[in-house]
C-alpha atoms as a PDB file:
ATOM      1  CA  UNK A   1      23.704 225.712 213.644  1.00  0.00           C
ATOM      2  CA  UNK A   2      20.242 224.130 213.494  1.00  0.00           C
ATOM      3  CA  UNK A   3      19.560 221.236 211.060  1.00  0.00           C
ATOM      4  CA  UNK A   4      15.918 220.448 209.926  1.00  0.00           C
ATOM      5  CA  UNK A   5      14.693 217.093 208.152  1.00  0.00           C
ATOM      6  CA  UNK A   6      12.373 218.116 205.632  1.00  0.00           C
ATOM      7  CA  UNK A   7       9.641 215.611 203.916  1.00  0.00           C
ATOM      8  CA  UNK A   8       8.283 216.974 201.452  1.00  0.00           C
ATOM      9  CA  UNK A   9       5.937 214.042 200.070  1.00  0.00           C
ATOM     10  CA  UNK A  10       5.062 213.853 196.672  1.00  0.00           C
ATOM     11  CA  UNK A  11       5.872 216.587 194.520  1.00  0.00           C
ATOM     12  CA  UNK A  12       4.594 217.330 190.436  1.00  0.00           C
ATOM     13  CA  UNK A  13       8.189 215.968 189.161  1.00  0.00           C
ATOM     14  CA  UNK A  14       8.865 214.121 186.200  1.00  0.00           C
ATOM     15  CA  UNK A  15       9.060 210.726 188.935  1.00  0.00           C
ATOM     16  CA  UNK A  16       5.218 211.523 189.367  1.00  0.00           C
ATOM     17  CA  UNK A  17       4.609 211.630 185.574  1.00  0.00           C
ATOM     18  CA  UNK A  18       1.678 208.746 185.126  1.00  0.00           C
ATOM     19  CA  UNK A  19       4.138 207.263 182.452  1.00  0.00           C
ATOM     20  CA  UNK A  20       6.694 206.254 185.047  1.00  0.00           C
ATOM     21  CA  UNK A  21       3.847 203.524 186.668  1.00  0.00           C
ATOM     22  CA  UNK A  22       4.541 201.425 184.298  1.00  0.00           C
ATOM     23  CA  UNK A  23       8.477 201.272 185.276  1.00  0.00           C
ATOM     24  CA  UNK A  24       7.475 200.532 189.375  1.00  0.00           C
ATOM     25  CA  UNK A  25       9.412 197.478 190.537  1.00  0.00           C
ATOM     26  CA  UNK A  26       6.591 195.151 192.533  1.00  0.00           C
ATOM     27  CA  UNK A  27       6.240 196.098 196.281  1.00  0.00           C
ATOM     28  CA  UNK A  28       7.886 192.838 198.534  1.00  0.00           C
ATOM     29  CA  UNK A  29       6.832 192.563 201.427  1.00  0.00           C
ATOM     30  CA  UNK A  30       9.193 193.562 204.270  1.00  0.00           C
ATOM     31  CA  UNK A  31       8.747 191.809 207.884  1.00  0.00           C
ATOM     32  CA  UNK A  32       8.148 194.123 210.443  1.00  0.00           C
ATOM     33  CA  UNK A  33       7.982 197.671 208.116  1.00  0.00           C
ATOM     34  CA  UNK A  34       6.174 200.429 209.978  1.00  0.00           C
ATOM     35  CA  UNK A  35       5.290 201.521 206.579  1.00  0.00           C
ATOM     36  CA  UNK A  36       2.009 200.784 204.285  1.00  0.00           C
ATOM     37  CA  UNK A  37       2.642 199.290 201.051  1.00  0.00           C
ATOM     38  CA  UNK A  38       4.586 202.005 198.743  1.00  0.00           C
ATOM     39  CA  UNK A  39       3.706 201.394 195.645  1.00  0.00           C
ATOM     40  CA  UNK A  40      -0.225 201.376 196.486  1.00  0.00           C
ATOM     41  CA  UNK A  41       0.011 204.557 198.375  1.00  0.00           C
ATOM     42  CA  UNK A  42       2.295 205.832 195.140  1.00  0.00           C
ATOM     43  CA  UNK A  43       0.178 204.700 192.294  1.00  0.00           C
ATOM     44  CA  UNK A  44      -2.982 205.973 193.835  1.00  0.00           C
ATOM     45  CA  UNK A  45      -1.298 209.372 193.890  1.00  0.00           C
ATOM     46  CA  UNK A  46      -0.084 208.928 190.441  1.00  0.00           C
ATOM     47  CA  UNK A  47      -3.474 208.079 189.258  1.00  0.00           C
ATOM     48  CA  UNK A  48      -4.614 211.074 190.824  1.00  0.00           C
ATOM     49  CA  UNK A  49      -2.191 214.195 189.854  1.00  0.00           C
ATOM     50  CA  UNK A  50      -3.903 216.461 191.748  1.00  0.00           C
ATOM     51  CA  UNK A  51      -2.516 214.599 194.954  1.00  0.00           C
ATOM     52  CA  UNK A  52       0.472 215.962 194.395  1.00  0.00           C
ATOM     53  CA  UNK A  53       2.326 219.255 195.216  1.00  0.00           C
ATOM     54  CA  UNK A  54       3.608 221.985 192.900  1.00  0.00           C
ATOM     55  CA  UNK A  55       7.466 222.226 193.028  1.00  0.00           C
ATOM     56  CA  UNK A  56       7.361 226.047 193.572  1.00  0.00           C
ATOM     57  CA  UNK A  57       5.746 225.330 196.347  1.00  0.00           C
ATOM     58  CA  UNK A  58       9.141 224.103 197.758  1.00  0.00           C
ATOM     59  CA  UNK A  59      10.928 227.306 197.279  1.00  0.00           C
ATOM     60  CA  UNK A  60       9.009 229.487 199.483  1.00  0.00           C
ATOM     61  CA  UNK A  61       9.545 226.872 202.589  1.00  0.00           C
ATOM     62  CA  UNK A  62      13.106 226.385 202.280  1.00  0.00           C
ATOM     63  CA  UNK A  63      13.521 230.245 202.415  1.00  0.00           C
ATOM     64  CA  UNK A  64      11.370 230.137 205.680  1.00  0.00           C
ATOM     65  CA  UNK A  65      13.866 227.365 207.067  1.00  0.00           C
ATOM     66  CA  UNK A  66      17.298 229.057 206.200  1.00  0.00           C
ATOM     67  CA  UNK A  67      15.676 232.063 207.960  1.00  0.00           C
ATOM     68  CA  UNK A  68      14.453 230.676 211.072  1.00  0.00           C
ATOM     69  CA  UNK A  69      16.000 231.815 214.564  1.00  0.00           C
ATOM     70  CA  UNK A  70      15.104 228.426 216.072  1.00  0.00           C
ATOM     71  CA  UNK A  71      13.680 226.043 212.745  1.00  0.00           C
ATOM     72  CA  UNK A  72      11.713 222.878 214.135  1.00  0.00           C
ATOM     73  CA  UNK A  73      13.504 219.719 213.479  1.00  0.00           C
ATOM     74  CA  UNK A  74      11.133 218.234 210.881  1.00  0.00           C
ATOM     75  CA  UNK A  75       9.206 219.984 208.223  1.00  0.00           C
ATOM     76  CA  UNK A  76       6.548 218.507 206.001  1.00  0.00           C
ATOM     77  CA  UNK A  77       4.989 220.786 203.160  1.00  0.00           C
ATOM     78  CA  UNK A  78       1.784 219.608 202.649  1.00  0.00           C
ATOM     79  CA  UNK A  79      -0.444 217.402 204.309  1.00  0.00           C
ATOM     80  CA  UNK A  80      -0.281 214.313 202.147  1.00  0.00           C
ATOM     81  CA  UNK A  81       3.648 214.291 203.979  1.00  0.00           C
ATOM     82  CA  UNK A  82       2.404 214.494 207.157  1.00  0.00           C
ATOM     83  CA  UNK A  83      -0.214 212.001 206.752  1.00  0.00           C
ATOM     84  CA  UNK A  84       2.680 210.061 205.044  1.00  0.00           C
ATOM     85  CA  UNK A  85       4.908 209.973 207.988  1.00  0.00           C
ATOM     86  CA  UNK A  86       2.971 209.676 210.575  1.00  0.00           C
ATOM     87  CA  UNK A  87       2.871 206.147 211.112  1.00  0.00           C
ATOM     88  CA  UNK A  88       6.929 206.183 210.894  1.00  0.00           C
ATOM     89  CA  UNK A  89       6.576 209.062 213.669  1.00  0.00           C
ATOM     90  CA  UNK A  90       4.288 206.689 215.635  1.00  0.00           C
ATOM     91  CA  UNK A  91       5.998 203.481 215.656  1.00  0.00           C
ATOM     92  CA  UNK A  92       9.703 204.327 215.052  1.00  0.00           C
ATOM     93  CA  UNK A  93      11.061 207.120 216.881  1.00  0.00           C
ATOM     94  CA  UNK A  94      14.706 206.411 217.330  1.00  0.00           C
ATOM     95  CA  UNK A  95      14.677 204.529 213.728  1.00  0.00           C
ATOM     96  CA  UNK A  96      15.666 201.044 214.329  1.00  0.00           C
ATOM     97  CA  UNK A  97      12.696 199.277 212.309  1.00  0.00           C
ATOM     98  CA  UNK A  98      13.198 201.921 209.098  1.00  0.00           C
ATOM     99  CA  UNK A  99      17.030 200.703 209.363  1.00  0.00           C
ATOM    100  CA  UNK A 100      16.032 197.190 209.741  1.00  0.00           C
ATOM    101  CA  UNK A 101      13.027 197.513 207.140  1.00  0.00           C
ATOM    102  CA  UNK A 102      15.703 199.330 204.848  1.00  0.00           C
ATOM    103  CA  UNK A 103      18.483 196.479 205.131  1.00  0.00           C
ATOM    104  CA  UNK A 104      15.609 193.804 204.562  1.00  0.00           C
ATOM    105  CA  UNK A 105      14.625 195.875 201.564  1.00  0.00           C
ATOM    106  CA  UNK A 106      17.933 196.264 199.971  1.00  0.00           C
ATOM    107  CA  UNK A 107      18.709 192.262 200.909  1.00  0.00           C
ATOM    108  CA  UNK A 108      16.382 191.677 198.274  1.00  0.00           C
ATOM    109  CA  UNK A 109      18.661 193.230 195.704  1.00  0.00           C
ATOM    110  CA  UNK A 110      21.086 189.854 196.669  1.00  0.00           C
END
């Protein structure tokens, strides 16, 4: 048995709906995230719907996954997602700054 991680990036779901911006909890900043700002990179997708990618899109990949002889570990589905995690890629490999940035992120909830 094979597992794969798949990041999809932003897909045309009711969470992308321009209405939703106005619900976005301010972006904090978080010492030592790998990440860019979330909410930036998120509204300027919002703002521009054609950014994202259509859910039946999805479909069609999964199918390819659950098929696969030997499926790669991680699977993006468009390039916005691997844009998107590159810079995690680069500068976090075994994940010890997105557990870090995610425990400093959910500290703020305190």
């Amino acid at each position: 048995m094979k597992t794969t991680i798949v990041e999809p990036g932003p897909v045309a779901t009711d969470v992308m709906a321009p209405r939703r911006l106005a619900n976005l909890l301010p972006y904090e900043e978080i010492p030592h995230s790998p990440y860019p700002d979330p909410w930036d990179l998120l509204s300027r997708i919002i703002a521009n719907t054609g950014g994202v990618q259509p859910v039946e899109e999805l479909g069609p990949i999964f199918l390819d996954l659950l098929a696969a002889d030997n499926p790669p570990l991680r699977r993006q589905s468009a390039p916005r997602a691997v844009d998107f995690v590159a810079p995690k890629l680069a500068a976090d490999l075994d994940g010890s700054k997105v557990n870090e940035a995610s425990e400093a992120y959910l500290a703020l909830a305190d």
